[in-house]
C-alpha atoms as a PDB file:
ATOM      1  CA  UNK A   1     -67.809 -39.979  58.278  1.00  0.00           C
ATOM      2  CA  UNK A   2     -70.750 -39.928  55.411  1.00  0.00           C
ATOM      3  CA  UNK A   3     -68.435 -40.727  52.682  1.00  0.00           C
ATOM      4  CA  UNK A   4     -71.877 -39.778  50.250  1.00  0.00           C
ATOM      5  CA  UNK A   5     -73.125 -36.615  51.662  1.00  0.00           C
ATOM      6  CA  UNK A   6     -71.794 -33.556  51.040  1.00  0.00           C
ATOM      7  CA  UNK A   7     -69.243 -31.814  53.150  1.00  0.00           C
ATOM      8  CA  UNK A   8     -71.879 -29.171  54.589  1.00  0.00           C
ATOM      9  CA  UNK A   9     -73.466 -32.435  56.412  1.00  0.00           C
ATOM     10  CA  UNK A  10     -70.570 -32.471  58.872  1.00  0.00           C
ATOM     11  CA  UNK A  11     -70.163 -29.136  59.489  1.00  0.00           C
ATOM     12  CA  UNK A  12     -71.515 -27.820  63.042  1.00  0.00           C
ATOM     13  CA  UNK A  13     -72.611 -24.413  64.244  1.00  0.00           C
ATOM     14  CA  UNK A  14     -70.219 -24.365  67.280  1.00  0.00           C
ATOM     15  CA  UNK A  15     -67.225 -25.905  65.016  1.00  0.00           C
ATOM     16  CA  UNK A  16     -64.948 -22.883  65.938  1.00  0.00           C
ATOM     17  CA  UNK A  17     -65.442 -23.260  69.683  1.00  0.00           C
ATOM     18  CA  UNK A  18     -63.980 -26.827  69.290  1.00  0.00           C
ATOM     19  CA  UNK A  19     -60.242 -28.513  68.837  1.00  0.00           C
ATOM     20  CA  UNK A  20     -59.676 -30.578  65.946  1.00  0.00           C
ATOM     21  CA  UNK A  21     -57.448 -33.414  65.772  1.00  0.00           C
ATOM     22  CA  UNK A  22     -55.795 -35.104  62.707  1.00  0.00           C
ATOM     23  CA  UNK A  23     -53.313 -38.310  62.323  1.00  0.00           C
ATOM     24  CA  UNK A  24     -51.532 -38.136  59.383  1.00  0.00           C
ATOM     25  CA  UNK A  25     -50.310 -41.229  58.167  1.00  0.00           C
ATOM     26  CA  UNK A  26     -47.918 -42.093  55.112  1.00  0.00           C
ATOM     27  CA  UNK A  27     -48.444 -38.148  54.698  1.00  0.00           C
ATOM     28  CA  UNK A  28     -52.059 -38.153  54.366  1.00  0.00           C
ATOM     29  CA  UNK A  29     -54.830 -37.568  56.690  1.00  0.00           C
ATOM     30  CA  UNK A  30     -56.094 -40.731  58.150  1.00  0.00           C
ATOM     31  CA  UNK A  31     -58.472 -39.673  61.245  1.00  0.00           C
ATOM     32  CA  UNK A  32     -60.186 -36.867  62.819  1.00  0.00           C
ATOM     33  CA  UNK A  33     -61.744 -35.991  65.809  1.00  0.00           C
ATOM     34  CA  UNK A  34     -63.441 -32.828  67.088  1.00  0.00           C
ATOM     35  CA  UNK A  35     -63.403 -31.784  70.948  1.00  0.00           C
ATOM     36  CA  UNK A  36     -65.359 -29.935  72.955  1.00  0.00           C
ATOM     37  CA  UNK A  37     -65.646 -28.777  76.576  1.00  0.00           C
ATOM     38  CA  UNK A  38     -67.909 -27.890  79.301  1.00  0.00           C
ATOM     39  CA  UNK A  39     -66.337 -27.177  82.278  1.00  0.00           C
ATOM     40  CA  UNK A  40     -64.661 -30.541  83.060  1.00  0.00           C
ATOM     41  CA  UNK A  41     -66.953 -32.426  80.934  1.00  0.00           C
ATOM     42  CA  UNK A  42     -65.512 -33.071  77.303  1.00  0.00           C
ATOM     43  CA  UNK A  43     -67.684 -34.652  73.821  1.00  0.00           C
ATOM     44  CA  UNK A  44     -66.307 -35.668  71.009  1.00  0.00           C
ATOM     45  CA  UNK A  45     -67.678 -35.223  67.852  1.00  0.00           C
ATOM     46  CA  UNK A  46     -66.890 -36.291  64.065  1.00  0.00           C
ATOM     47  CA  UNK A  47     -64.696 -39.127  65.090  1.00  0.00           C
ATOM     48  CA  UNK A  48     -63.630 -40.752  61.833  1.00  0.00           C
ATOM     49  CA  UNK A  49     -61.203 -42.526  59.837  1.00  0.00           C
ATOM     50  CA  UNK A  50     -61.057 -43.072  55.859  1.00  0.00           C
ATOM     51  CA  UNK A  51     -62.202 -46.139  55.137  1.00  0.00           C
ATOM     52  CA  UNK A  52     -58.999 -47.582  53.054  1.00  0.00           C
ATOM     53  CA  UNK A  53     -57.559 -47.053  56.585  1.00  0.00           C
ATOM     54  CA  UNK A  54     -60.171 -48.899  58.939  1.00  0.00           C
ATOM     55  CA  UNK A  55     -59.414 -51.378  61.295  1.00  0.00           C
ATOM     56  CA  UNK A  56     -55.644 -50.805  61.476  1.00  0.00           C
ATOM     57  CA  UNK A  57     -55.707 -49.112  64.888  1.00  0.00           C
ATOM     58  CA  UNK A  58     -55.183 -45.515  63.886  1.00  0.00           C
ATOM     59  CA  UNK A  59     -58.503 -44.677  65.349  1.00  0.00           C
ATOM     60  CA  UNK A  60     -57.422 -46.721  68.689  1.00  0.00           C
ATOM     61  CA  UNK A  61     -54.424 -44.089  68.662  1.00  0.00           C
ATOM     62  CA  UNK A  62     -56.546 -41.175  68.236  1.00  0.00           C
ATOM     63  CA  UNK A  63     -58.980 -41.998  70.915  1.00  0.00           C
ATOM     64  CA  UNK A  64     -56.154 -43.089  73.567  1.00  0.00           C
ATOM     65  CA  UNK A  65     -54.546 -39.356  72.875  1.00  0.00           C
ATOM     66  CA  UNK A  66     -58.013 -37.850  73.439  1.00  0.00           C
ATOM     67  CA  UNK A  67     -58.609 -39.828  76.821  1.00  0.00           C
ATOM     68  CA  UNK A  68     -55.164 -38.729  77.572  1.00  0.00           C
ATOM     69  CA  UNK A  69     -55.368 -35.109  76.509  1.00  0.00           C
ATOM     70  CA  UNK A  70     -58.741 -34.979  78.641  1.00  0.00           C
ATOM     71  CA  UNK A  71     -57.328 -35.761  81.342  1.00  0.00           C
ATOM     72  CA  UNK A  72     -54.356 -33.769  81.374  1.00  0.00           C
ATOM     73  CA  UNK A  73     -57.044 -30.871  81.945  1.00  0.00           C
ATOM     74  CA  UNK A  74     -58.453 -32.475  84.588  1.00  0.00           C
ATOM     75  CA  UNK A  75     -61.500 -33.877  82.834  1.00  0.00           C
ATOM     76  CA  UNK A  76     -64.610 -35.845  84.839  1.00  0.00           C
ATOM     77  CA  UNK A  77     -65.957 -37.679  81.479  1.00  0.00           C
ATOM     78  CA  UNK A  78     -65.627 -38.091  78.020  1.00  0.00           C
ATOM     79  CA  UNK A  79     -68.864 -38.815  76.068  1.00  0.00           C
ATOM     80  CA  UNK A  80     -69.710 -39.084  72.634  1.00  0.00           C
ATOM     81  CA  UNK A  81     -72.897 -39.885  70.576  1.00  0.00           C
ATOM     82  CA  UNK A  82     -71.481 -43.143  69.064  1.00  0.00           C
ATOM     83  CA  UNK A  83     -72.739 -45.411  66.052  1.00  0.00           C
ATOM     84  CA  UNK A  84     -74.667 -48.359  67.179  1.00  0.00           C
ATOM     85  CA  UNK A  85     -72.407 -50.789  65.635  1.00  0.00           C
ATOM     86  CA  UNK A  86     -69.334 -49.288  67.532  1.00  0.00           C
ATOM     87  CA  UNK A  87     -70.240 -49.915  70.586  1.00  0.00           C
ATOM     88  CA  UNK A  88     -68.091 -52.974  70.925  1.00  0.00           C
ATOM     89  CA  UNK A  89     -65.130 -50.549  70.101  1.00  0.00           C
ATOM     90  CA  UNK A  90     -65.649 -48.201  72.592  1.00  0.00           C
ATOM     91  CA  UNK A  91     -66.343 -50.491  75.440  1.00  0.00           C
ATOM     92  CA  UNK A  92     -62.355 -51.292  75.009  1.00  0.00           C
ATOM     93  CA  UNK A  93     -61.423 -48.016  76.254  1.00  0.00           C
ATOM     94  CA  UNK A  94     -63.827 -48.798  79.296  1.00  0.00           C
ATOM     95  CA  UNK A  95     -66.880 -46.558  77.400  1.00  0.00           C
ATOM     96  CA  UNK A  96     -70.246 -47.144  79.334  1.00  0.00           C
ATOM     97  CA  UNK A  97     -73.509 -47.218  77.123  1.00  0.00           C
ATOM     98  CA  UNK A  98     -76.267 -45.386  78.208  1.00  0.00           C
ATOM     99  CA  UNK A  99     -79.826 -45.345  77.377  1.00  0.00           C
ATOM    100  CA  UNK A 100     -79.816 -42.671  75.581  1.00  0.00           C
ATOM    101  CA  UNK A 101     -80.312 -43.328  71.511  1.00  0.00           C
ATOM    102  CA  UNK A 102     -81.004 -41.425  68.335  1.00  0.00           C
ATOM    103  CA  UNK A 103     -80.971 -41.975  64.655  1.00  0.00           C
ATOM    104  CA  UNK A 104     -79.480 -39.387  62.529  1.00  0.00           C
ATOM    105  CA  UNK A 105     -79.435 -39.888  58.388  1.00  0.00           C
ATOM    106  CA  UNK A 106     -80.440 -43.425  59.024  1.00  0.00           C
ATOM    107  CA  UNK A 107     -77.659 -44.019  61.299  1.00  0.00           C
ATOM    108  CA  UNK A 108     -78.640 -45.513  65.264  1.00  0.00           C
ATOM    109  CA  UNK A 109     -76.312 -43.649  67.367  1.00  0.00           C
ATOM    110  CA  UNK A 110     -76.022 -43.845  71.103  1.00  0.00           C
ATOM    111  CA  UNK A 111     -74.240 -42.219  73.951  1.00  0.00           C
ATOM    112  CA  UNK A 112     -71.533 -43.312  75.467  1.00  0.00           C
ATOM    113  CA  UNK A 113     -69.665 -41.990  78.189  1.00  0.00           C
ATOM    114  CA  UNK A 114     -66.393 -42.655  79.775  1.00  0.00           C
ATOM    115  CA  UNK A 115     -65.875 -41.289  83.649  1.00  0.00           C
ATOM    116  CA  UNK A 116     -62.174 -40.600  84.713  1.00  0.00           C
ATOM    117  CA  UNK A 117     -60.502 -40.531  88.006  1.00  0.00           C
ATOM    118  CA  UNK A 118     -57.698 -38.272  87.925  1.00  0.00           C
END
């Protein structure tokens, strides 16, 4: 996620109130994603995968199971505060960009949210 900050950058307050998600492959930890919920509203935070393992779809798998676990709870939206530069990737799973942005250790980040019918 910052491959050259410490491991304290990452860490979050509310990190216990959350669900944490892991794909393993070949045995070792490939992606991650943290989830939390408001009511029927769900955000997803932390959303990464090492970067020997990019672009091989193993994040694509990830998010599909979140959108999928989401709704099994009945979910309205999924949003996320999402890199700039992966917007493109989002928009695939039918992500809407808002006009919402922030930078965060030099990093533009936007937020994107996805509404679901159930």
């Amino acid at each position: 996620m910052y491959p050259d900050l410490p491991l304290d950058a990452i860490k979050l307050a509310n990190d216990n109130d959350g669900i944490h998600f892991g794909l393993f492959a070949n045995n070792q930890l490939t992606s991650i994603v943290s989830l939390f919920n408001s009511g029927n509203v769900y955000q997803f935070r932390k959303f990464a995968t090492i970067v020997e393992s990019q672009g091989k779809g193993y994040g694509s798998l990830l998010l599909d199971h979140i959108i999928n676990y989401v709704k099994s709870f009945g979910a309205a939206k999924l949003w996320c505060n999402a890199r700039v530069s992966a917007i493109p990737f989002y928009n695939k799973f039918g992500f809407v960009q808002t006009d919402k942005f922030s930078t965060n250790n030099g990093i533009d980040f936007v937020i994107m949210e996805l509404e679901l019918n159930n």
